[in-house]
Structure formats: structure tokens, C-alpha cells
Protein backbone atom coordinates (compact mmCIF):
# COMPACT_ATOMS: atom_id res chain seq x y z
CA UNK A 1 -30.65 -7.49 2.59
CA UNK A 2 -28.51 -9.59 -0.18
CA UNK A 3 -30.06 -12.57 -1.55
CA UNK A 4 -28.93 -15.54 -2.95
CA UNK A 5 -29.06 -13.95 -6.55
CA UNK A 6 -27.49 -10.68 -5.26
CA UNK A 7 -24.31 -13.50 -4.61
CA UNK A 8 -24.67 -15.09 -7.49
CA UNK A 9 -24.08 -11.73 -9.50
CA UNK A 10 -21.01 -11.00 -7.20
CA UNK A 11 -19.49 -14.41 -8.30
CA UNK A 12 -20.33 -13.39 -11.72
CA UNK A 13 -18.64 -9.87 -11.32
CA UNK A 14 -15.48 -12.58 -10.37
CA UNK A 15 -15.82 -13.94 -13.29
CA UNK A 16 -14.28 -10.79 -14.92
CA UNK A 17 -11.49 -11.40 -12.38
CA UNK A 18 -10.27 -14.88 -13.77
CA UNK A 19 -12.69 -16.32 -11.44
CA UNK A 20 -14.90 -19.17 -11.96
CA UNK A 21 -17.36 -20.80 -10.23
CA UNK A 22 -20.51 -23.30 -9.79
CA UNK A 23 -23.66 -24.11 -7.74
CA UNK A 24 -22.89 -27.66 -6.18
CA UNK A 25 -26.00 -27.30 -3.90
CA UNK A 26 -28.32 -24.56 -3.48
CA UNK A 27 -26.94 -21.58 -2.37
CA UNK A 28 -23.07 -23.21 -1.91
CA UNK A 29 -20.51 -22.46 -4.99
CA UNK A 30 -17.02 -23.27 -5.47
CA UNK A 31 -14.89 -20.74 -6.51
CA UNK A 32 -11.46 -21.31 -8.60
CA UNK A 33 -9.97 -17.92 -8.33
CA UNK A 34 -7.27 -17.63 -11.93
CA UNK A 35 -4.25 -17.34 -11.70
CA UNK A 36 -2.81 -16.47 -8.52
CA UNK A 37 -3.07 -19.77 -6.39
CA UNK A 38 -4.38 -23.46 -6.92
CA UNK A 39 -6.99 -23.17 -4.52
CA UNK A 40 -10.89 -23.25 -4.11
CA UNK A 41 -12.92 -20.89 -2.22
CA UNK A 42 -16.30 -22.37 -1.06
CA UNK A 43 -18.98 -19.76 -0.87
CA UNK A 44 -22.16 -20.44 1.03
CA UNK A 45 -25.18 -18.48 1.73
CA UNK A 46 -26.56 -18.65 4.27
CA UNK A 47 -28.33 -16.19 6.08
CA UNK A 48 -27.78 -13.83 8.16
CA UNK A 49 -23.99 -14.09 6.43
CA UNK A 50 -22.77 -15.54 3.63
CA UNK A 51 -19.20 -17.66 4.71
CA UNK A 52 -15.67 -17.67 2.56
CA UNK A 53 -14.29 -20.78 3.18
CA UNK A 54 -10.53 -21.93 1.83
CA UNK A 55 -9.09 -25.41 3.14
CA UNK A 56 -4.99 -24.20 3.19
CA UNK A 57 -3.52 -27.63 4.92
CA UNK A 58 -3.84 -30.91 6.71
CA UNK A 59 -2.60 -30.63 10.22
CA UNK A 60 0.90 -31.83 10.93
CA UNK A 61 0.66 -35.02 12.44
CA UNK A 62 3.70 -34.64 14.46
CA UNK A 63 2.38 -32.88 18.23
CA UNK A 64 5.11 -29.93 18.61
CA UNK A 65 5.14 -28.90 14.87
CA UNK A 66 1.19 -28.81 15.53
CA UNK A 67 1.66 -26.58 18.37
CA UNK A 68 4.11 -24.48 16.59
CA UNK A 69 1.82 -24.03 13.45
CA UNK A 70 -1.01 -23.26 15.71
CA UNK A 71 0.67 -20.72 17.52
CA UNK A 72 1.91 -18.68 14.20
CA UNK A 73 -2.08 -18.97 13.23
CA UNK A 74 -2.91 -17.15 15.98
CA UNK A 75 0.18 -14.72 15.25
CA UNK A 76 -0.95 -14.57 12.25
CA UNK A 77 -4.82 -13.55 12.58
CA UNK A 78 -4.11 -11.24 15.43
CA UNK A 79 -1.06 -9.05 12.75
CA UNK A 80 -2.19 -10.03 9.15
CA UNK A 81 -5.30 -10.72 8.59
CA UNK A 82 -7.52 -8.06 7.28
CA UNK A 83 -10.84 -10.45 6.30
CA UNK A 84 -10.90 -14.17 7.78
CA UNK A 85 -9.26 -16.05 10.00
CA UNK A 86 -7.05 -18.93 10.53
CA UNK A 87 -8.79 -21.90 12.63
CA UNK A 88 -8.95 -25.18 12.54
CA UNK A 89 -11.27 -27.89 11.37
CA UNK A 90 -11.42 -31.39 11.89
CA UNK A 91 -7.77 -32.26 11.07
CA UNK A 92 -7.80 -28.99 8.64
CA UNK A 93 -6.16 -25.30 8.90
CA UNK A 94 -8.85 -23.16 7.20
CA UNK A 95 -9.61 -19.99 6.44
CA UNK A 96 -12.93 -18.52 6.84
CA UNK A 97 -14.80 -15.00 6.92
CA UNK A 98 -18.73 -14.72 7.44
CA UNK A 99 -19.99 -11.24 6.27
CA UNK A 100 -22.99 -9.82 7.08
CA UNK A 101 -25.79 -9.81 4.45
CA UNK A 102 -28.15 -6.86 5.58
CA UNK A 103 -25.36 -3.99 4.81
CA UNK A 104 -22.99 -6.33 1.70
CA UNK A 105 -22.10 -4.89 -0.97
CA UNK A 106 -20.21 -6.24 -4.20
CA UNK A 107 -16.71 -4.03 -2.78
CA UNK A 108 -17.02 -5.48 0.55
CA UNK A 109 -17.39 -9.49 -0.64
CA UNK A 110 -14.28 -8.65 -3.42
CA UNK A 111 -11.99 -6.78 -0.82
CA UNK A 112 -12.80 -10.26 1.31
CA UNK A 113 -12.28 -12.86 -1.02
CA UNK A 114 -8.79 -10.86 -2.30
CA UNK A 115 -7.48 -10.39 0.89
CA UNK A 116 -8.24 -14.37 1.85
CA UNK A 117 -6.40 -14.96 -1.55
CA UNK A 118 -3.39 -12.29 -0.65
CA UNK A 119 -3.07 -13.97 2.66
CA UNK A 120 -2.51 -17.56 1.07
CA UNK A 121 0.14 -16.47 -1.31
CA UNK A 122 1.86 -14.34 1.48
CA UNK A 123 1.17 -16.99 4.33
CA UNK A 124 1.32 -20.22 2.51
CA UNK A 125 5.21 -20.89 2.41
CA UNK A 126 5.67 -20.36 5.68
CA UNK A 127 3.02 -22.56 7.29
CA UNK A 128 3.31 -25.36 4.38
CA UNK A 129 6.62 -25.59 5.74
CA UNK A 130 4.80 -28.05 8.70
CA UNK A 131 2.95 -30.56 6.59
CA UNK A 132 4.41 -32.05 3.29
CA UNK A 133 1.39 -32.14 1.67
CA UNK A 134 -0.76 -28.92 1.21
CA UNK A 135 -4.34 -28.39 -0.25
CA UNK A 136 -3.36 -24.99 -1.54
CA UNK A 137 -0.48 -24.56 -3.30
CA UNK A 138 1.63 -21.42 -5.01
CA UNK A 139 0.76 -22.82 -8.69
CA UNK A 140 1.95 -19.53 -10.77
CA UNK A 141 3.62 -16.14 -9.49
CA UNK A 142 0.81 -14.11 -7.91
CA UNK A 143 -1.68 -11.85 -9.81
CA UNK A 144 -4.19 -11.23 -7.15
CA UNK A 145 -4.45 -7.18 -7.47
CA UNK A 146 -4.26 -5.87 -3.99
CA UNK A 147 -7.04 -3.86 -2.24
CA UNK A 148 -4.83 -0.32 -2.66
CA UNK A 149 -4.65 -0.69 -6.35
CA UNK A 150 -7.88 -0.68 -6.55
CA UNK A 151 -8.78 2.10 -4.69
CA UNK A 152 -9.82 1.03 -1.13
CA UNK A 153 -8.73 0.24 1.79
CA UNK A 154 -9.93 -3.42 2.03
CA UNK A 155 -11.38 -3.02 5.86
CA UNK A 156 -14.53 -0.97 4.90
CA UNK A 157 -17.50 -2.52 6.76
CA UNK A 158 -15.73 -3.95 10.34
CA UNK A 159 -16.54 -3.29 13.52
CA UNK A 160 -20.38 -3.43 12.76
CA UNK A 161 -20.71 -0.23 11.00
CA UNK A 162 -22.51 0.06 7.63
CA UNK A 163 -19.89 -0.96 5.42
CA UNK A 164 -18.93 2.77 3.68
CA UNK A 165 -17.20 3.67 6.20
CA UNK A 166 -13.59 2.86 4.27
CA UNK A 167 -10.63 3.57 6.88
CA UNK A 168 -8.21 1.15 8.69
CA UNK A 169 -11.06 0.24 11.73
CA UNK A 170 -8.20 -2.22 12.95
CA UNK A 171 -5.81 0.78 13.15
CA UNK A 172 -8.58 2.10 15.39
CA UNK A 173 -8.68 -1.39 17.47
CA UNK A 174 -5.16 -2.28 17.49
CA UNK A 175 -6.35 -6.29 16.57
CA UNK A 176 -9.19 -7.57 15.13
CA UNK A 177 -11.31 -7.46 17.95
CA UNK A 178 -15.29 -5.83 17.56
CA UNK A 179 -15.91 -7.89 14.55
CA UNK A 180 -19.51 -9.92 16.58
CA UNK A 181 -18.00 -13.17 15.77
């Protein structure tokens, strides 16, 4: 099983990345990712998973664009997301993915916190079009590398399997479904 150190040498191995990143409570870091977006990914451990957690928006205040926003979430998680999903907390759109710590490895926590970060610069001009005022914003043109140019697929490790398996397992599912949460 990952520990808390074995996470706190994967947000090291970010650090290579751009990344940066520091303890604000045991086992919960913040995460500035460089370059691509103005936006902080909160990392806690906590087991049995360790949770990826980016604030994208306030809620619209006005009722239909609400609705509307909501619906394109779901649209959203059920044809574009690969890690994470869209949901909403307190009067926040989020994005969060909770990995499993018995089978993590370094690939599968990078291929998760690069595909939350491709989703927000490929998502967030379209849904910051329902609120004025957005917690992440596009701050320089995008650098995050994608999962094929670096060599994998990006959805090793869903559907409960051990992680190596590498392959498209939502090809296999059609959706997102089998992923225990």
C-alpha cells in the first residue's frame, strides 16, 4: 500500500513538472501546477485513497443558468472525463478523483492529476461562460503535456483492476461506469 511519504515523493516527482507544492496539515498539500492554468490542486491522503481536489467555479446564482451548467457537467463527466469528475460542493463546481492506494503507482497519480489539469483548460471556457467570476482561470497558453505524449494511455488502473493494465477500459464500458465510487 502507498503511504503518506510514497505521496509526498510523487508531489516531488511534480516538482520536475513545474509543479509545486506544500504540507498545510498532515497529509493535505496544495499543489500549484506551472504553467498551464492558475489553479490549485488540493491533495489529501487519506486512506484507503488519496483525493485530487480542484475548486473550477462558484455556482451561477441565477436558477436556469444553474441548471444549464449542471446539465453540461453531467455531459461532460459521462464524454470527457478520463480521471475525476465534475460535482458540486456547497455553492462550488469541483473536480475531484479518489484513487486507490493499495495498487498506486507514481504513472497512475500523474496521468490523474494531468488529465484533471487537461480537462480545465479544455472545459473551463465553456462553463466559465455561467459565472463572471471563476476560481480557475486560463492564465498562460497551455503546457500541460498530454497522457499520449508521454507514452500511455492515461486510463490504466479503472475498473478495479491492478493498475498495469494500460488500454481505454472506458472504450470497454462505453461511460465511466465500474469505477466503485
Amino acid at each position: 500500500m502507498v503511504t503518506k511519504e510514497d505521496i509526498e515523493g510523487f508531489l516531488e516527482r511534480l516538482s520536475a513538472e513545474g509543479a509545486s507544492s506544500r504540507e498545510v496539515e498532515p497529509g493535505l498539500w496544495v499543489v500549484k501546477p506551472g504553467g498551464a492554468l492558475d489553479f490549485d490542486v488540493v491533495v489529501h491522503f487519506s486512506p484507503p485513497v488519496v483525493v485530487l481536489r480542484v475548486k473550477v467555479m462558484e455556482l451561477p446564482k441565477d436558477a436556469k443558468a444553474a441548471s444549464e451548467l449542471s446539465r453540461r457537467l453531467l455531459e461532460m463527466n459521462a464524454s470527457d472525463m478520463v480521471h475525476g469528475s465534475y460535482g458540486i460542493e456547497q455553492n462550488s463546481v469541483v473536480i475531484t478523483e479518489a484513487l486507490e492506494l493499495s495498487h498506486l503507482d507514481f504513472e497512475e497519480f500523474l496521468a490523474a492529476y494531468e488529465s484533471i489539469a487537461i480537462a480545465l483548460a479544455s472545459h473551463l471556457r465553456e462553463i466559465g461562460s455561467f459565472s463572471p467570476r471563476r476560481a480557475a482561470t486560463p492564465a498562460r497558453v497551455a503546457t500541460a503535456r498530454t497522457a499520449s505524449s508521454k507514452g500511455h494511455s492515461g486510463n490504466a488502473g479503472r475498473g478495479g483492476n491492478s493498475g498495469k493494465s494500460g488500454g481505454s477500459a472506458r472504450g470497454a464500458r462505453g461511460g465511466k461506469g465500474g469505477r466503485g465510487r
